[in-house]
N, C-alpha and C. Protein backbone atom coordinates (compact mmCIF):
# COMPACT_ATOMS: atom_id res chain seq x y z
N UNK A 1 -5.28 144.23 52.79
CA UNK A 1 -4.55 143.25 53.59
C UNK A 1 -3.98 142.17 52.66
N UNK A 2 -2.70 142.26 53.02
CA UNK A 2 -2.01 140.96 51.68
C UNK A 2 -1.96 139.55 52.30
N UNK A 3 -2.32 138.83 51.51
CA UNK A 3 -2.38 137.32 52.39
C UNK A 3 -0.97 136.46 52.48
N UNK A 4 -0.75 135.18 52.85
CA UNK A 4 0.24 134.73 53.02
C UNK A 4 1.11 134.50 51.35
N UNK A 5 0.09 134.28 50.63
CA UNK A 5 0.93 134.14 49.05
C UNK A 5 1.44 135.24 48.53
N UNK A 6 0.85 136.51 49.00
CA UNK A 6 1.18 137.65 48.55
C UNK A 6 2.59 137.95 48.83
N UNK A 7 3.03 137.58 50.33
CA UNK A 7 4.48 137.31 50.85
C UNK A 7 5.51 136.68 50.60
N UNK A 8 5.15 135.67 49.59
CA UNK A 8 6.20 134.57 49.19
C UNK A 8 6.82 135.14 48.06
N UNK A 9 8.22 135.61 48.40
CA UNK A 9 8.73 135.68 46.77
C UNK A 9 9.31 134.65 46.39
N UNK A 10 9.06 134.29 44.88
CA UNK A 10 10.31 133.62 44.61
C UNK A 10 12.06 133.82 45.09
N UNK A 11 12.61 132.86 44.91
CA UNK A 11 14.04 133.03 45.79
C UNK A 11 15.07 133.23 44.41
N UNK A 12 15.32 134.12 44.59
CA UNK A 12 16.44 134.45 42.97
C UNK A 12 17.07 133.25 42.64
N UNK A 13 17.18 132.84 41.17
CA UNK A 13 17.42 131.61 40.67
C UNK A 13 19.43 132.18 41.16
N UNK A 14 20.03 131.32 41.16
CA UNK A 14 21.20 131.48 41.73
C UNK A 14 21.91 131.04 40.60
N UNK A 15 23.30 131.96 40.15
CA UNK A 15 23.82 132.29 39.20
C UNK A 15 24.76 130.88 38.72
N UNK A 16 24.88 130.37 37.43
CA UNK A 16 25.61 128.88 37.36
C UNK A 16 26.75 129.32 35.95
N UNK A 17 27.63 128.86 36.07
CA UNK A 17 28.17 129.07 34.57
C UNK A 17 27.53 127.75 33.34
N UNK A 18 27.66 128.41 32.17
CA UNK A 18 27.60 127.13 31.38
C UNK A 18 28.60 126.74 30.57
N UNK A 19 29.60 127.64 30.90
CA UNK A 19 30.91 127.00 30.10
C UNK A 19 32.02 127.61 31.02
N UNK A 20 33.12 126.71 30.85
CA UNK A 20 34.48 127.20 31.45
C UNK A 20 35.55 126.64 30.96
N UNK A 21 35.95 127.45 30.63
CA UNK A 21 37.25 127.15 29.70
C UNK A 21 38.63 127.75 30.21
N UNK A 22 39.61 126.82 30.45
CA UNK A 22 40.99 126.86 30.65
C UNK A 22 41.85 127.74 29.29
N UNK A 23 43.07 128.75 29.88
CA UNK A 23 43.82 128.59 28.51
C UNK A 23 44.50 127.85 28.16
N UNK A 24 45.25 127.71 27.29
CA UNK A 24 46.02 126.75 26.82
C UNK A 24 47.54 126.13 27.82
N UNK A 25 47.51 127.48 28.29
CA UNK A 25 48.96 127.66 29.48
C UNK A 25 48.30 127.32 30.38
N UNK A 26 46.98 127.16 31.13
CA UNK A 26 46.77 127.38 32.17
C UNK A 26 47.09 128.56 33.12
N UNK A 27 47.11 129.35 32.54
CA UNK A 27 47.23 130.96 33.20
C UNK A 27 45.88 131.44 33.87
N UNK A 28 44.69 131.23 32.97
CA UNK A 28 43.16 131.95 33.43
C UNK A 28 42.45 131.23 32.93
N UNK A 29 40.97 131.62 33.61
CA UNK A 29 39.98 130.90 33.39
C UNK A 29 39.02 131.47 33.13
N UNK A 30 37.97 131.15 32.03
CA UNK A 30 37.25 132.27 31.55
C UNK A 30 35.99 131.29 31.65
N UNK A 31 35.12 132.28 32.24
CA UNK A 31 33.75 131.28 32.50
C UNK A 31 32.66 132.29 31.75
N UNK A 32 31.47 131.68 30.99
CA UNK A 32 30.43 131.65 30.73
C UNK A 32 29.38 131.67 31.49
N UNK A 33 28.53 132.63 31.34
CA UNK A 33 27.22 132.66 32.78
C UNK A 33 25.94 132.54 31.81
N UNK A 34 25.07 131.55 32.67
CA UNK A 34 23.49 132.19 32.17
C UNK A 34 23.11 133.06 31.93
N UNK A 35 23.33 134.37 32.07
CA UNK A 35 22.62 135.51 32.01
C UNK A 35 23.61 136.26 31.35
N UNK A 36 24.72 135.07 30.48
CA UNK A 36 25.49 135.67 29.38
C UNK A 36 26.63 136.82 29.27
N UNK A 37 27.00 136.79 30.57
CA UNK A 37 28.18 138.14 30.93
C UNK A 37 29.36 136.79 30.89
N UNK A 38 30.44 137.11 30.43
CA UNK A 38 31.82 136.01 30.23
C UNK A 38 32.89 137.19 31.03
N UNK A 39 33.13 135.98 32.32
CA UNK A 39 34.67 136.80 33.12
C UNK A 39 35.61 136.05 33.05
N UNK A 40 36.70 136.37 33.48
CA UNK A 40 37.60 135.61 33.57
C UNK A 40 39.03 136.14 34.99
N UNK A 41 39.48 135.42 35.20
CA UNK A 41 40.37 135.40 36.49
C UNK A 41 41.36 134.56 36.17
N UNK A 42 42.95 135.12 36.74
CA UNK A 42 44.53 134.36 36.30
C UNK A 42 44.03 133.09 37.25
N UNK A 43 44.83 132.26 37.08
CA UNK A 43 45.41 130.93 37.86
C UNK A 43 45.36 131.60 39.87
N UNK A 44 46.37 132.99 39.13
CA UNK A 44 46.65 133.30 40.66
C UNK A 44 46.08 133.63 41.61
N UNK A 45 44.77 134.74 40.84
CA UNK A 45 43.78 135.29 41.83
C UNK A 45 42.81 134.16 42.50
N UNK A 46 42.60 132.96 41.33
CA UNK A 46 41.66 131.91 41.83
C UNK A 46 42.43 131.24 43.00
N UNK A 47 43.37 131.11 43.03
CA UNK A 47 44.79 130.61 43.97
C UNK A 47 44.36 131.58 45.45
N UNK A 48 44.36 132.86 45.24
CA UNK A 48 44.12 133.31 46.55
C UNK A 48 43.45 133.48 47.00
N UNK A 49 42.26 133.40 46.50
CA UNK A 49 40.66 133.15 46.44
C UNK A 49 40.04 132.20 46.97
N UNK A 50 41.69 130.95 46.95
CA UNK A 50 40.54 129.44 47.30
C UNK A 50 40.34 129.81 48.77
N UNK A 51 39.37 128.91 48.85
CA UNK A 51 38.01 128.90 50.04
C UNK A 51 38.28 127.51 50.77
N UNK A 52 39.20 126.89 50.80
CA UNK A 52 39.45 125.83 51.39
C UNK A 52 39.73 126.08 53.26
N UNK A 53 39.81 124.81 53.46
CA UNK A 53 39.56 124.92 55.71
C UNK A 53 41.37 125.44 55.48
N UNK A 54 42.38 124.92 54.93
CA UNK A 54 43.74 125.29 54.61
C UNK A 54 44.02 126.66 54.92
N UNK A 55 43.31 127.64 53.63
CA UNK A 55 43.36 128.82 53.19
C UNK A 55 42.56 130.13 53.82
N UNK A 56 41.50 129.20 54.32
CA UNK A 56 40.88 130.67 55.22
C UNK A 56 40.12 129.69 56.15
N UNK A 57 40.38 130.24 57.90
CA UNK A 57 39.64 129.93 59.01
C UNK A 57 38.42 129.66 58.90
N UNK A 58 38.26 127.93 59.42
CA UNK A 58 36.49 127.40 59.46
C UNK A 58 35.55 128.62 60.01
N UNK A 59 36.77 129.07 61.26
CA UNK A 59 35.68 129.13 62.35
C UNK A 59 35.81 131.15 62.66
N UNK A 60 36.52 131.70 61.83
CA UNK A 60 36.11 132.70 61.88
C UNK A 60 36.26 133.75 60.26
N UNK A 61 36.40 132.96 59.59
CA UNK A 61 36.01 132.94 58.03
C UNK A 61 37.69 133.79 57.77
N UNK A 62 38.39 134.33 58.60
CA UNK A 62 39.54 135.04 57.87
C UNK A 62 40.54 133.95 57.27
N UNK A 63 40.73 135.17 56.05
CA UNK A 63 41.92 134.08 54.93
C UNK A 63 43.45 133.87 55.50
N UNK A 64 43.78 132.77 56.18
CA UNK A 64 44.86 132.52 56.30
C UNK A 64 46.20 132.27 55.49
N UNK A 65 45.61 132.17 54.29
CA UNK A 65 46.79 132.01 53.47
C UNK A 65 47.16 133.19 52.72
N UNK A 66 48.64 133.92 52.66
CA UNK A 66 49.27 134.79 52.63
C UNK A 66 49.10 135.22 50.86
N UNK A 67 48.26 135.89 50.33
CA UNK A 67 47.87 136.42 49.31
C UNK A 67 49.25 136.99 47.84
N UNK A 68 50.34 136.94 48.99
CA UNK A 68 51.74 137.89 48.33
C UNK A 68 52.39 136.17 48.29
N UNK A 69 52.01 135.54 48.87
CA UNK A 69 53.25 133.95 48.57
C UNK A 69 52.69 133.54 47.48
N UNK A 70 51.80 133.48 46.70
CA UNK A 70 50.82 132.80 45.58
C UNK A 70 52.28 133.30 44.57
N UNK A 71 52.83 132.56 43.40
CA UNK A 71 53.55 132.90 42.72
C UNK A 71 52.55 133.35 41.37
N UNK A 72 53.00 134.42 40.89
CA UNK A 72 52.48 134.96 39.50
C UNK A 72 52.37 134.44 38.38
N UNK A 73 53.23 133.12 38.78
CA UNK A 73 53.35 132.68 36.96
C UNK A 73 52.43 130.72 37.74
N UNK A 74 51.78 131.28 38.58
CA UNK A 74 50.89 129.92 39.37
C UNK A 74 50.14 129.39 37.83
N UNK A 75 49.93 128.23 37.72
CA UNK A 75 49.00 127.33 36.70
C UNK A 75 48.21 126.54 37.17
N UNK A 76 46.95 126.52 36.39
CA UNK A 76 46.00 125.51 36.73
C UNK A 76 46.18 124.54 35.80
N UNK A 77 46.43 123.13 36.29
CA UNK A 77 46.63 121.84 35.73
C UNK A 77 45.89 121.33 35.28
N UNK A 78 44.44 121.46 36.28
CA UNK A 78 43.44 120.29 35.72
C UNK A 78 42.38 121.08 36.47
N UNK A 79 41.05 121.14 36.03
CA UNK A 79 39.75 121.51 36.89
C UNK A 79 38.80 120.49 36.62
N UNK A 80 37.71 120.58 37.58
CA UNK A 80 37.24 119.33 37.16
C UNK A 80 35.45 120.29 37.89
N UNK A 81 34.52 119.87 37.49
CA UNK A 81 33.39 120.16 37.90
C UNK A 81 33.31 119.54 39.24
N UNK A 82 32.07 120.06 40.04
CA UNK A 82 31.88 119.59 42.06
C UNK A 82 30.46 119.39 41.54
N UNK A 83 29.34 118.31 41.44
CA UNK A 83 28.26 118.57 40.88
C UNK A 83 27.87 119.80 39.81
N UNK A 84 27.14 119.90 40.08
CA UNK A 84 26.47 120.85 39.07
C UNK A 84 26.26 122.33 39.74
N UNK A 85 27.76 122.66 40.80
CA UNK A 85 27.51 124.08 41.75
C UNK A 85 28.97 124.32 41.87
N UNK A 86 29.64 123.87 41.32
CA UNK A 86 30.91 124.19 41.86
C UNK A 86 32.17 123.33 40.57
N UNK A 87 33.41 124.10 40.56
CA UNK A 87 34.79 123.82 40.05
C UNK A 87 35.70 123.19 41.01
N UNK A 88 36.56 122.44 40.55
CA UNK A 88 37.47 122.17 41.60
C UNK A 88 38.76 122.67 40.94
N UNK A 89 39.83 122.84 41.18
CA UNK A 89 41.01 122.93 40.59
C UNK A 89 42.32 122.40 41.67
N UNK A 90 43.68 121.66 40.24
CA UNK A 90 44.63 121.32 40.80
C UNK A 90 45.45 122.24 40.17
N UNK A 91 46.22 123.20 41.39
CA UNK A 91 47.14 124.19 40.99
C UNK A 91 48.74 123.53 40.67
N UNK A 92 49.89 124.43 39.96
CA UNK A 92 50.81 123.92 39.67
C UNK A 92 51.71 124.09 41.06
N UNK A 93 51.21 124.41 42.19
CA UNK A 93 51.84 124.68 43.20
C UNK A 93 51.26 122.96 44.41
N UNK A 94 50.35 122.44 43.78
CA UNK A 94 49.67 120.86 43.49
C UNK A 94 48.72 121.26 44.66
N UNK A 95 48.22 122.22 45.32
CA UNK A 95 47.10 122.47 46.13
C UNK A 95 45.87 122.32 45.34
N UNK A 96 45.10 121.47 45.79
CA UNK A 96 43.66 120.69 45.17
C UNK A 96 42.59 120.80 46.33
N UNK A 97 42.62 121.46 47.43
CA UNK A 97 41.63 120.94 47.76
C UNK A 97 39.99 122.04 48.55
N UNK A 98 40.84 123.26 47.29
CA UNK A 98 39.37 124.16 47.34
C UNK A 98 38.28 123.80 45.90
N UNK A 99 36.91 123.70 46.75
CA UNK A 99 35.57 123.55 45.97
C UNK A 99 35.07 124.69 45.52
N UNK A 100 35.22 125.62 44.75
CA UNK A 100 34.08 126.74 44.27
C UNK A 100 33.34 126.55 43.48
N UNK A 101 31.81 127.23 44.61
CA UNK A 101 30.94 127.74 44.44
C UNK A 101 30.78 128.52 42.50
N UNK A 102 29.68 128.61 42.28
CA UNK A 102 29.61 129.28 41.21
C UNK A 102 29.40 130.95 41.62
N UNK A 103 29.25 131.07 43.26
CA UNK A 103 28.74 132.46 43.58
C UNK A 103 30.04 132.90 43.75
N UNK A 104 30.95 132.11 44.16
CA UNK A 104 32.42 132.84 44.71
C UNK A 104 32.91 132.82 43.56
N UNK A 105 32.89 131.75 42.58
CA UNK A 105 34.11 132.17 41.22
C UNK A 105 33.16 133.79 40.24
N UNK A 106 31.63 133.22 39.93
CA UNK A 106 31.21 134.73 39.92
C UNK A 106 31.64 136.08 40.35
N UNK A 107 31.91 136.17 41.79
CA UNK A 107 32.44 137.13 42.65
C UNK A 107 33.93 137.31 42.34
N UNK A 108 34.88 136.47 42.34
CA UNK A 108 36.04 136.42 41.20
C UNK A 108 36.33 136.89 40.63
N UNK A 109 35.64 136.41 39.80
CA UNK A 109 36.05 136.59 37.92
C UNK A 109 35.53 138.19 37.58
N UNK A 110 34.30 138.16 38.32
CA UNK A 110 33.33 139.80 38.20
C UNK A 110 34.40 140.33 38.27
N UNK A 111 35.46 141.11 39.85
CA UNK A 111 36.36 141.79 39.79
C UNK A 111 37.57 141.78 39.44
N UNK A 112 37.57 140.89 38.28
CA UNK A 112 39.05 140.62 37.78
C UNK A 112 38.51 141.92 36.41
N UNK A 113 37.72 141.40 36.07
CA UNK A 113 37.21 142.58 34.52
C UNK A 113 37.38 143.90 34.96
């Protein structure tokens, strides 16, 4: 019979980058992970990706914003850290106001490689 401690797992430490680095153009973004795998993702995909109330429905999670309007030659201007869980970015298209997660740019960047 297993007792109540026997039941408790630890809760998977949840994935963080420790570096992120812009290119020089602002074309892509190449992030650094704890567990040492480096991805990276264009300006554009992070562009259609954002997770903002704008870009995809509060209230039934679908992405409203049109994936084919994102322009190809899109730039990231400026990123800036959200605490210690998240990126922010100002695109050259001047949309600023998606927060990512380190699990969603993970999820990202993973299928950009």
């Amino acid at each position: 019979m297993s007792n109540f401690w026997d039941r408790i797992k630890p809760a998977p430490k949840p994935v963080s980058a420790t570096d992120a680095k812009l290119s020089a153009d602002g074309e892509s973004l190449t992030l650094t992970w704890d567990d040492g795998v480096t991805t990276t993702a264009t300006a554009q995909v992070l562009r259609q990706q954002c997770p903002c109330a704008a870009c995809v429905d509060e209230w039934t999670a679908k992405r409203t914003l049109d994936p084919s309007q994102v322009p190809a030659n899109l730039r990231v201007l400026q990123m800036q850290p959200v605490g210690n869980y998240a990126l922010a970015f100002l695109f050259s298209d001047q949309h600023n106001t998606g927060i990512y997660p380190w699990k969603h740019l993970r999820d990202i960047t993973q299928s950009q490689g």
